[in-house]
Protein backbone atom coordinates (compact mmCIF):
# COMPACT_ATOMS: atom_id res chain seq x y z
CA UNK A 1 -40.48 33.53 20.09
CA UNK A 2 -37.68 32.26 22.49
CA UNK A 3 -38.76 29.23 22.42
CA UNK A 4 -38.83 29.01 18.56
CA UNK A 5 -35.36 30.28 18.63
CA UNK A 6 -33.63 27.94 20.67
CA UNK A 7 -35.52 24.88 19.23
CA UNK A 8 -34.43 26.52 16.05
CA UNK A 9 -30.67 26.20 17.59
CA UNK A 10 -30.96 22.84 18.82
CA UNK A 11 -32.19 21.40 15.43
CA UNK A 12 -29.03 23.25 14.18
CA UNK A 13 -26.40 21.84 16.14
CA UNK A 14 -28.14 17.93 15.83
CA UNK A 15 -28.24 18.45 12.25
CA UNK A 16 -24.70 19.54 12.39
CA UNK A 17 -23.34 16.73 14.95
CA UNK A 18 -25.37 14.39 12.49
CA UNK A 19 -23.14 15.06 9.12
CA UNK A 20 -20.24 14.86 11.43
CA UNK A 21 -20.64 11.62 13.38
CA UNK A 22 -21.71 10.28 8.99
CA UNK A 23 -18.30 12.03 7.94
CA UNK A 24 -16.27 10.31 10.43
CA UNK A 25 -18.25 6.68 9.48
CA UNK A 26 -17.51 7.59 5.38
CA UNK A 27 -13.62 8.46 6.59
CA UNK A 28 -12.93 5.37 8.72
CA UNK A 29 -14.34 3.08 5.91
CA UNK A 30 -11.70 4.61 3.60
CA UNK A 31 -8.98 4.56 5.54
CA UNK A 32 -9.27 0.84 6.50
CA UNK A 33 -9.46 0.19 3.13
CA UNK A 34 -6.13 1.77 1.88
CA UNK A 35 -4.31 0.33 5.05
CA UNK A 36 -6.24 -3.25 4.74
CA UNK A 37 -4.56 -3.65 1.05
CA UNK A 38 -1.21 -2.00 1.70
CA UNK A 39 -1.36 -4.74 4.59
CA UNK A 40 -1.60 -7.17 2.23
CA UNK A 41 1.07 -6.38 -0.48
CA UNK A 42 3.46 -5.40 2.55
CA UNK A 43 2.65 -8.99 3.96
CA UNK A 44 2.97 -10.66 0.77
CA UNK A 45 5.96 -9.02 -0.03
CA UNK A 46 7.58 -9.62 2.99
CA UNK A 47 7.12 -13.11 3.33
CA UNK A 48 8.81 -13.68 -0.40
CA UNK A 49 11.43 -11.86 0.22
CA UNK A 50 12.16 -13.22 3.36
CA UNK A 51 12.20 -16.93 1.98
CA UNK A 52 13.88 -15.95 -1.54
CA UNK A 53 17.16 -17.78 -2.41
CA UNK A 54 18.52 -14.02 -3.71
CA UNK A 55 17.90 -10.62 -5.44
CA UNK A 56 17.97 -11.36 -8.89
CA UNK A 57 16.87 -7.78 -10.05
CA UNK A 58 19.57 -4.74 -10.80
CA UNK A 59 20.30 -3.14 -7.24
CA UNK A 60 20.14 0.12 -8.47
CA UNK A 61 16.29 -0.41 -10.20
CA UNK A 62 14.00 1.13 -7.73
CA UNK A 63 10.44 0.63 -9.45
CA UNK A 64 10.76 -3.26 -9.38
CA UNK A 65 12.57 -6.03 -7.46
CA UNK A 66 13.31 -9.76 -9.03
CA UNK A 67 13.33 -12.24 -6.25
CA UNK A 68 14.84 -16.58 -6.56
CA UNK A 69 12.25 -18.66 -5.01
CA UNK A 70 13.35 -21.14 -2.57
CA UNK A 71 11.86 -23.61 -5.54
CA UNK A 72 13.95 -22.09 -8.45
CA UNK A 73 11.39 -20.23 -10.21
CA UNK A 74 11.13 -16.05 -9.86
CA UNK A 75 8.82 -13.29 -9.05
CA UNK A 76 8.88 -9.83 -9.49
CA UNK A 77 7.24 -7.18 -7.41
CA UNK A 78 6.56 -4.20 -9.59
CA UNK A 79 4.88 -0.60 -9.30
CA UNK A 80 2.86 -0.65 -12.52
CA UNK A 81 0.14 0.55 -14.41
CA UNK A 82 -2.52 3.35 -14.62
CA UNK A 83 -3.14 3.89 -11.77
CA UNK A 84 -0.36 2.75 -10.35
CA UNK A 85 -0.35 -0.83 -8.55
CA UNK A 86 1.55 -3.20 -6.63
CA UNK A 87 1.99 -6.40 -8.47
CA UNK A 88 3.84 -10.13 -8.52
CA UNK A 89 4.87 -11.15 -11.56
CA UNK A 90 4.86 -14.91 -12.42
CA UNK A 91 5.60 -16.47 -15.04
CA UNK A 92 3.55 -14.55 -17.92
CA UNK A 93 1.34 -12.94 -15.82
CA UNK A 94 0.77 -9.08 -16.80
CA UNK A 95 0.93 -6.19 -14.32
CA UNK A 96 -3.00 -5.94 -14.11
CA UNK A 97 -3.45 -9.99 -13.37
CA UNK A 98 -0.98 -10.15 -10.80
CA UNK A 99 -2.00 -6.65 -8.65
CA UNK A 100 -1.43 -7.08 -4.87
CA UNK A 101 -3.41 -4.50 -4.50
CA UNK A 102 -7.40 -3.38 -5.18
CA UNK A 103 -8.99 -1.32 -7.92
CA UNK A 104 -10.29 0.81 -4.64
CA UNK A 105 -6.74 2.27 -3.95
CA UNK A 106 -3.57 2.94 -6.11
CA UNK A 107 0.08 4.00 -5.29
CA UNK A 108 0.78 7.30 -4.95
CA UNK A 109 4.50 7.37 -6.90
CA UNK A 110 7.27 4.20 -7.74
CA UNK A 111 10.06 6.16 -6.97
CA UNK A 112 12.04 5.01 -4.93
CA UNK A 113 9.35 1.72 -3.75
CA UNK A 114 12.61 -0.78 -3.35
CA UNK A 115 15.83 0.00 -2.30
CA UNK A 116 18.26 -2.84 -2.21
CA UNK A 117 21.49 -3.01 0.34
CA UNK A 118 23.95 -5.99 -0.54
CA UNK A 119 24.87 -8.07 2.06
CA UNK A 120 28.07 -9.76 2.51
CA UNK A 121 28.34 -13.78 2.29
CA UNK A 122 27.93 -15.61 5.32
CA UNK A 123 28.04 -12.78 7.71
CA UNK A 124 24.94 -10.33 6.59
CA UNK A 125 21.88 -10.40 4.26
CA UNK A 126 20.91 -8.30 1.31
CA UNK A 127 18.44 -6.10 2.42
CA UNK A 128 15.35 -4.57 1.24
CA UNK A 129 13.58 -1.55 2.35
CA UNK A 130 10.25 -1.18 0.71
CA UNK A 131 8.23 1.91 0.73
CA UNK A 132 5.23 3.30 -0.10
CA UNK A 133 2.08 5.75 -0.09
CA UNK A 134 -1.31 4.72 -1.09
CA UNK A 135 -4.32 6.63 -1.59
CA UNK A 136 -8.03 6.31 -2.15
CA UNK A 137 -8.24 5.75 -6.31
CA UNK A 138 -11.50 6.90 -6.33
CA UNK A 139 -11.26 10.06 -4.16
CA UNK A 140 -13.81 12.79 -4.09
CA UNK A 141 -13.30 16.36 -3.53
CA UNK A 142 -14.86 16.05 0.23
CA UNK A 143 -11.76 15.58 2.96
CA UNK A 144 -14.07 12.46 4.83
CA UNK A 145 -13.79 10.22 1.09
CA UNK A 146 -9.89 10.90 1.21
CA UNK A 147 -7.39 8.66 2.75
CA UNK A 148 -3.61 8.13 2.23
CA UNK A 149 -1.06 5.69 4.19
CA UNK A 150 2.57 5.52 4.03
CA UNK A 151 4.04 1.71 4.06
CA UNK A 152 7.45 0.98 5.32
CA UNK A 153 9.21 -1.99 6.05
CA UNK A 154 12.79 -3.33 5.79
CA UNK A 155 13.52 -7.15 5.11
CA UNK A 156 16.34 -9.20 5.55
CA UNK A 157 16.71 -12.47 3.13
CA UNK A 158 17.05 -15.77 5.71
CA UNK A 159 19.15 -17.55 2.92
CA UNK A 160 22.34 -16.16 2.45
């Protein structure tokens, strides 16, 4: 009977350490996929910006920023859609052909996502800070299929 009892304890606790250890694996899959394509758009974003002639957008627009290529054309980052996305407008591309980021994820709000800081000729920038929370698009109710990662980064244009 003691015997039965503590085998009946040990299959327990296995059984339990098993769904945990499978949790954990479900968990980290998720979360490297939200931070994989928020790594992406950040990068993208980044190196555009970075490299842009100017900020064509309004400064005060904070759901989109409009961007001079070094070879004259534009591009405009934008927090779009349903569910919300990250995309770069060319051209006459629409906010669901030009996403930056998977169907697997979407943003969590735009407000806020670019904040522009004017620089001053010749002696600083313009600035951008961009920021950002994704999430899991396809979430289930179960904590280990949820994920969420906050994105921040500040750029400063090279040409100005």
């Amino acid at each position: 009977m003691v015997s039965i009892g503590i085998l009946g304890l040990i299959a327990t606790m296995g059984t339990n350490l098993l769904f945990s250890i499978l949790g954990g694996s479900a968990k980290a899959k998720v979360l490297q996929s939200v931070k994989q394509n928020g790594g992406y758009a950040m990068s993208v974003m980044e190196t555009m910006i970075r490299n842009a002639r100017k900020i064509e957008s309004d400064p005060t627009a904070t759901d989109y920023l409009t961007i001079l290529n070094p070879d004259g054309g534009t591009t405009t980052f934008r927090c779009c859609g349903s569910p919300l996305l990250i995309a770069s407008e060319s051209g006459s591309l629409s906010c669901e052909n030009a996403r930056l980021t998977g169907s697997e994820v979407k943003v969590f709000s735009c407000t806020d996502f670019f904040t522009v800081t004017a620089g001053v000729a010749g002696v600083r920038p313009d600035m951008v800070l961009i920021q950002f929370k994704l999430i899991q698009s396809a979430a289930g109710s179960r904590p280990e299929q949820q994920a969420s990662v906050d994105f921040r980064s500040t750029i400063g244009l090279r040409n100005y």
